[in-house]
C-alpha atoms as a PDB file:
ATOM      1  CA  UNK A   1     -29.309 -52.974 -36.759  1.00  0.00           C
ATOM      2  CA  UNK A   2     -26.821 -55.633 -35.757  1.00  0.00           C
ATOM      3  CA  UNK A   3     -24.026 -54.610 -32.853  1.00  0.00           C
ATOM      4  CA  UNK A   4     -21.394 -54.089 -35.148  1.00  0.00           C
ATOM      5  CA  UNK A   5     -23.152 -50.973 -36.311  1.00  0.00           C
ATOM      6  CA  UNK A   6     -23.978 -49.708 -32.650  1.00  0.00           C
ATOM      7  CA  UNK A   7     -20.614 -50.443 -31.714  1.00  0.00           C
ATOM      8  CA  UNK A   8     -19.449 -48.154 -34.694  1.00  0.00           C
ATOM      9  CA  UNK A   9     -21.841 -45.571 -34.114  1.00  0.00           C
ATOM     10  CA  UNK A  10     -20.522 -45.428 -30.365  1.00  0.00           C
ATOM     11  CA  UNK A  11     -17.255 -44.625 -31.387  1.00  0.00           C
ATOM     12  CA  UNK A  12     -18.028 -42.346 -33.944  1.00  0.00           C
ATOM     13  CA  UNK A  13     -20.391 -40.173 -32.190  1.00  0.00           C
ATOM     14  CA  UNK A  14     -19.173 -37.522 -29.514  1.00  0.00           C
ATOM     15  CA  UNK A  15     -19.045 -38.485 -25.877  1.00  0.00           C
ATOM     16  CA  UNK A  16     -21.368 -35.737 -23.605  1.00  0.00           C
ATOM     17  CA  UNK A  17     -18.059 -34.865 -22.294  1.00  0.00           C
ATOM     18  CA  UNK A  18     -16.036 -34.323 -24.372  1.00  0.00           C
ATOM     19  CA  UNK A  19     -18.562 -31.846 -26.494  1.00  0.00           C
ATOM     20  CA  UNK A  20     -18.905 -29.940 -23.849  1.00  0.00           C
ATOM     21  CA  UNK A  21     -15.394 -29.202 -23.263  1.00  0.00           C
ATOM     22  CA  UNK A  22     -14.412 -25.263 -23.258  1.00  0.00           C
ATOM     23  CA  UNK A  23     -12.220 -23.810 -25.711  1.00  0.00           C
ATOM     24  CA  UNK A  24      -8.919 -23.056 -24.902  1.00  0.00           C
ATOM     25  CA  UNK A  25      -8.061 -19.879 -22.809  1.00  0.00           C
ATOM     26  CA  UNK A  26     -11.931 -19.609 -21.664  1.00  0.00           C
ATOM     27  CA  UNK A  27     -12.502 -19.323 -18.267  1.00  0.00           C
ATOM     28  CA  UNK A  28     -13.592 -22.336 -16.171  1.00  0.00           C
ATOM     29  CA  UNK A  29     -16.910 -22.647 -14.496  1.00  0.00           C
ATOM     30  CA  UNK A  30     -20.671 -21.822 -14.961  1.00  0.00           C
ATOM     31  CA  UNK A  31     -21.709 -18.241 -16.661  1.00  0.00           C
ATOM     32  CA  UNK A  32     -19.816 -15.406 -17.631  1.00  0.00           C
ATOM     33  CA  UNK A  33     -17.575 -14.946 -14.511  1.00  0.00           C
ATOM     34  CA  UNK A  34     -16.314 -17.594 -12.451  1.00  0.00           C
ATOM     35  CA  UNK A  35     -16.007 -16.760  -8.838  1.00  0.00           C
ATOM     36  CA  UNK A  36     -12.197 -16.658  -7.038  1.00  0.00           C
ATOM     37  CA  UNK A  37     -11.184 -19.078  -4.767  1.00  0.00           C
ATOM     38  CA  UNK A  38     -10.946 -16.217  -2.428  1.00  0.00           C
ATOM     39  CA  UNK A  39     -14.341 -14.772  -3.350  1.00  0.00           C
ATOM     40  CA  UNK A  40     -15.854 -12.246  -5.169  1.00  0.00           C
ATOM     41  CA  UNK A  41     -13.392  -8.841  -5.974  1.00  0.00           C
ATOM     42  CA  UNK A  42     -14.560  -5.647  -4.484  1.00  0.00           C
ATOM     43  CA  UNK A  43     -14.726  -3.324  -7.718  1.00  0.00           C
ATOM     44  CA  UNK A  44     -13.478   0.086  -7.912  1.00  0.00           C
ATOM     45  CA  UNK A  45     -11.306  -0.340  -4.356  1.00  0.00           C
ATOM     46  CA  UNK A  46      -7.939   2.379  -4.441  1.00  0.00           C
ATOM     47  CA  UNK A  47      -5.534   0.885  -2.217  1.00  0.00           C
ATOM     48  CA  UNK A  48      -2.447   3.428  -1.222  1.00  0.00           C
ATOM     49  CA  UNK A  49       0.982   1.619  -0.524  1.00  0.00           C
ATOM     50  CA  UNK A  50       2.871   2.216   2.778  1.00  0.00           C
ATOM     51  CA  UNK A  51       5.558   3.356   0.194  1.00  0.00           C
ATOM     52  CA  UNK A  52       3.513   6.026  -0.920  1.00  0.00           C
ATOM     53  CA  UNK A  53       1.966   7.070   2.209  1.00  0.00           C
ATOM     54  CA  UNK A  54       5.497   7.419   3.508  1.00  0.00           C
ATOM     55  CA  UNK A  55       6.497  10.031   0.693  1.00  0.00           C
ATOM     56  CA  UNK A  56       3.000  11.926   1.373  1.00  0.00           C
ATOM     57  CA  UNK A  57       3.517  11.861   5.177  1.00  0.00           C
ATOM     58  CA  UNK A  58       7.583  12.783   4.549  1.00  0.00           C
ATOM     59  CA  UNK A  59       6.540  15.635   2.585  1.00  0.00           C
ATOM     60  CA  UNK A  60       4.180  17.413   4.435  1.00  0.00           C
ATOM     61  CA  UNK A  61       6.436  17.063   7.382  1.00  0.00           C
ATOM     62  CA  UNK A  62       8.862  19.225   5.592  1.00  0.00           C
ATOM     63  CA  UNK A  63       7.005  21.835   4.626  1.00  0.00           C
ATOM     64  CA  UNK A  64       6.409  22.571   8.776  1.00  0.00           C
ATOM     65  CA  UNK A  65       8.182  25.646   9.680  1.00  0.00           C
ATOM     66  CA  UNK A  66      11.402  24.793  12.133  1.00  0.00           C
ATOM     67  CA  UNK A  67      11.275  21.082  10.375  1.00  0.00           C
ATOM     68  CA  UNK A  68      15.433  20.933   9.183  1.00  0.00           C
ATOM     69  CA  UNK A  69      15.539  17.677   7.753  1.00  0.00           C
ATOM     70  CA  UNK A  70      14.241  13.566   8.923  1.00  0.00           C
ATOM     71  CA  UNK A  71      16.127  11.534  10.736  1.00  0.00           C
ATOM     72  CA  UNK A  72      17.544   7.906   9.749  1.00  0.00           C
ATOM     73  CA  UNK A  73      14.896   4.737  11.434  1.00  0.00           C
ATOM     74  CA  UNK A  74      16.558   1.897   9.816  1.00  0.00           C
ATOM     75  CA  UNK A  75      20.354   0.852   9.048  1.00  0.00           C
ATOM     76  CA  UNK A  76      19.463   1.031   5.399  1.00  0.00           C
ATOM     77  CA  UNK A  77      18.594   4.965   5.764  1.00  0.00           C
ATOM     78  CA  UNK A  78      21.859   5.795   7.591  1.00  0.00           C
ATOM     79  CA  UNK A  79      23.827   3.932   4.914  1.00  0.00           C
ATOM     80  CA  UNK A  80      21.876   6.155   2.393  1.00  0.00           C
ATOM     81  CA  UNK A  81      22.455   9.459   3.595  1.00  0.00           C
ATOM     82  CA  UNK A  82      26.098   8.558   4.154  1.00  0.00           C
ATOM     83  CA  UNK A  83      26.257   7.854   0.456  1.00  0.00           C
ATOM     84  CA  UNK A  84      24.472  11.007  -0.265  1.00  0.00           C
ATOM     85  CA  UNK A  85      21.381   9.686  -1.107  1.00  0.00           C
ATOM     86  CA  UNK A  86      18.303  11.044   0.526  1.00  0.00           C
ATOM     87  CA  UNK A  87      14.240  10.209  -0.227  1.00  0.00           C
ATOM     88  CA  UNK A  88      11.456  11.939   1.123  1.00  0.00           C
ATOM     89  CA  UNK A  89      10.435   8.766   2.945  1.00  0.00           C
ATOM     90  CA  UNK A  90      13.268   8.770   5.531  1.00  0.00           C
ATOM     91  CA  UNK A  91      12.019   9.084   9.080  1.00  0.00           C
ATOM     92  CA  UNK A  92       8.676   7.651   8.566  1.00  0.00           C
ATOM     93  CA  UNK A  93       7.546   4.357  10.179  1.00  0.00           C
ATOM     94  CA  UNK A  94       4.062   3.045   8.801  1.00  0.00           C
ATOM     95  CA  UNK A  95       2.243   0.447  10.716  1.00  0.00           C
ATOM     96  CA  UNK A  96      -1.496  -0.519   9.365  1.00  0.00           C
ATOM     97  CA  UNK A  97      -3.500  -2.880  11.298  1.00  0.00           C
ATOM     98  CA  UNK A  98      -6.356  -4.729   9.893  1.00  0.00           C
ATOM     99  CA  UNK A  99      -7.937  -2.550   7.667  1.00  0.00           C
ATOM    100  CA  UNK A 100      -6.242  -0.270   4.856  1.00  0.00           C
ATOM    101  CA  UNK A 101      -8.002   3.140   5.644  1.00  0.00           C
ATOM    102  CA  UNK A 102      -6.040   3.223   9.087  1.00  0.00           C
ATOM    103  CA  UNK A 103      -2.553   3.473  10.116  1.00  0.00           C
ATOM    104  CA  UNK A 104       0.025   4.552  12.458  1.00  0.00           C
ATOM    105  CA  UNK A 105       2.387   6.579  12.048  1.00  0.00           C
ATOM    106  CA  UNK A 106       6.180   7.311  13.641  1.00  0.00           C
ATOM    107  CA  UNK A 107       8.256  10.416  12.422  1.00  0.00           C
ATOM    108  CA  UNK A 108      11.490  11.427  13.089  1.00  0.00           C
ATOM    109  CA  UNK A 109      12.407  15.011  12.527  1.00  0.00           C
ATOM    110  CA  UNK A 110      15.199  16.968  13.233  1.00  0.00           C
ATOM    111  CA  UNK A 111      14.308  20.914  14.331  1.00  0.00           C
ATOM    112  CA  UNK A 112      15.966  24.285  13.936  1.00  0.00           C
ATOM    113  CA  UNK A 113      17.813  25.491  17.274  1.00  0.00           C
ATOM    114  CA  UNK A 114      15.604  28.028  18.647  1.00  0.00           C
ATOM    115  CA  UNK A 115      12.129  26.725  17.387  1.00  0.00           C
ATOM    116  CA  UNK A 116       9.707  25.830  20.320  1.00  0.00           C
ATOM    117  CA  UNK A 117       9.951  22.254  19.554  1.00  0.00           C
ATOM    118  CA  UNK A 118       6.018  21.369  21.373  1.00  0.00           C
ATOM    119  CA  UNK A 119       4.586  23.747  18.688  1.00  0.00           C
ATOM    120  CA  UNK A 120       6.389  21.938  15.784  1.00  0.00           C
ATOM    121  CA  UNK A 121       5.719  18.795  17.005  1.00  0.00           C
ATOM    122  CA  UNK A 122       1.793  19.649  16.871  1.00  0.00           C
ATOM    123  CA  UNK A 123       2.042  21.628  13.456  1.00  0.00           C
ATOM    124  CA  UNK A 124       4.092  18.173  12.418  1.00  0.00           C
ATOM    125  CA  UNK A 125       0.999  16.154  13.554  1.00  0.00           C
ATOM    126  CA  UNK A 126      -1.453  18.310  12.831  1.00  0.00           C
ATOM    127  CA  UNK A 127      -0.087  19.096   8.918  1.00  0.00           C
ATOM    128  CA  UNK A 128       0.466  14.988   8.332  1.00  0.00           C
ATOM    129  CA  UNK A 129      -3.258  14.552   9.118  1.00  0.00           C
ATOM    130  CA  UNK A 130      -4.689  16.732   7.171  1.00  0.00           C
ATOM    131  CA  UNK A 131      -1.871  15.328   4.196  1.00  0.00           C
ATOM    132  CA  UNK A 132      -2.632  11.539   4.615  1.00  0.00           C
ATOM    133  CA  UNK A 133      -6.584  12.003   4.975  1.00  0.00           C
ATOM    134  CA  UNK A 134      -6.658  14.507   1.879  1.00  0.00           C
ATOM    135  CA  UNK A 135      -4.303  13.135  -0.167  1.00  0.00           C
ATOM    136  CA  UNK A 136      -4.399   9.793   0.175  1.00  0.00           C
ATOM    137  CA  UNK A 137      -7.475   9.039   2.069  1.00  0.00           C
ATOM    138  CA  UNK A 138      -5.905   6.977   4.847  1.00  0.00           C
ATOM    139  CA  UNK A 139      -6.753   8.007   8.401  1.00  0.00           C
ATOM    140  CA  UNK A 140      -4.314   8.372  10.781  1.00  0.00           C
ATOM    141  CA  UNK A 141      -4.904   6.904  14.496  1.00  0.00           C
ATOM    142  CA  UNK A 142      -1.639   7.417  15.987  1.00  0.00           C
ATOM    143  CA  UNK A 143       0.875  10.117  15.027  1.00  0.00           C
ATOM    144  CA  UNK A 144       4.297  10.364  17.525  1.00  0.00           C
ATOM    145  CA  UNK A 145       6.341  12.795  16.574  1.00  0.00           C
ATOM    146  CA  UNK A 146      10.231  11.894  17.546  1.00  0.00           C
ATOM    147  CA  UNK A 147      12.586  14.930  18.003  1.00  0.00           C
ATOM    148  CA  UNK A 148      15.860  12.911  17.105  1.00  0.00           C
ATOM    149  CA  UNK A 149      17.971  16.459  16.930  1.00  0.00           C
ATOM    150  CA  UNK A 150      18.394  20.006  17.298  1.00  0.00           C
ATOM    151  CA  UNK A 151      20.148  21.838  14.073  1.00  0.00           C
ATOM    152  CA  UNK A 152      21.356  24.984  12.599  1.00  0.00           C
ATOM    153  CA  UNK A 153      18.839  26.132   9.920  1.00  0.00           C
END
């Protein structure tokens, strides 16, 4: 063969790289599954929002006996019951720390006049407990209860 013909063959034939080349849409890497740059994902992991475990928390404080309503936390809240609007999340603070099974929790509730308001306060802590650990599997460390009024039922 002369090197006309090697330099034809050359270009005809595929480079190494380019045949191995993955279609398009496939996922890069060796094997099946490619890792994350983060790592490998934890399968079958349920993850509860602090949105929802403010609406699980802000109804089982309501269904305490001598519990009236929950109290505004934020400007947003106030501005919402002024307009008439009211969600079962008002008057619930979340704070999580470092892992997602734990949390802390601040509610402000408003009690009936007459009520002993220590025994509320414990039913209050007690019932939210038992609600976010059932529920929605999230442990509670730290439950304060906030009395922010006294009402007529």
């Amino acid at each position: 063969m002369s090197s006309k013909e090697d330099k034809s063959r050359a270009q005809v034939a595929p480079s190494a790289k380019t045949a191995q080349k993955p279609a398009k849409g496939a996922p890069k890497g060796k094997g099946r599954a490619a890792k994350t740059p983060a790592g490998p994902r934890k399968k079958d992991q349920i993850v509860v929002t602090d949105g929802a475990l403010a609406k699980i928390v802000g109804l089982s404080a309501h269904e305490v006996p001598g519990v009236v309503g929950m109290a505004p936390t934020t400007f947003t809240e106030g501005i919402r019951r002024i307009l008439g609007t009211r969600q079962v999340d008002e008057g619930v603070v979340i704070a999580r720390g470092e892992k997602q099974d734990m949390a802390d929790v601040d509610i402000y509730v408003v009690v009936a006049y007459g009520v002993n308001i220590p025994v509320v306060a414990d039913s209050v802590r007690e019932r939210v407990r038992y609600a976010a650990k059932t529920y929605a599997g999230v442990s509670l460390e730290k439950v304060r209860v906030h009395v922010a009024g006294v009402s007529r039922a």
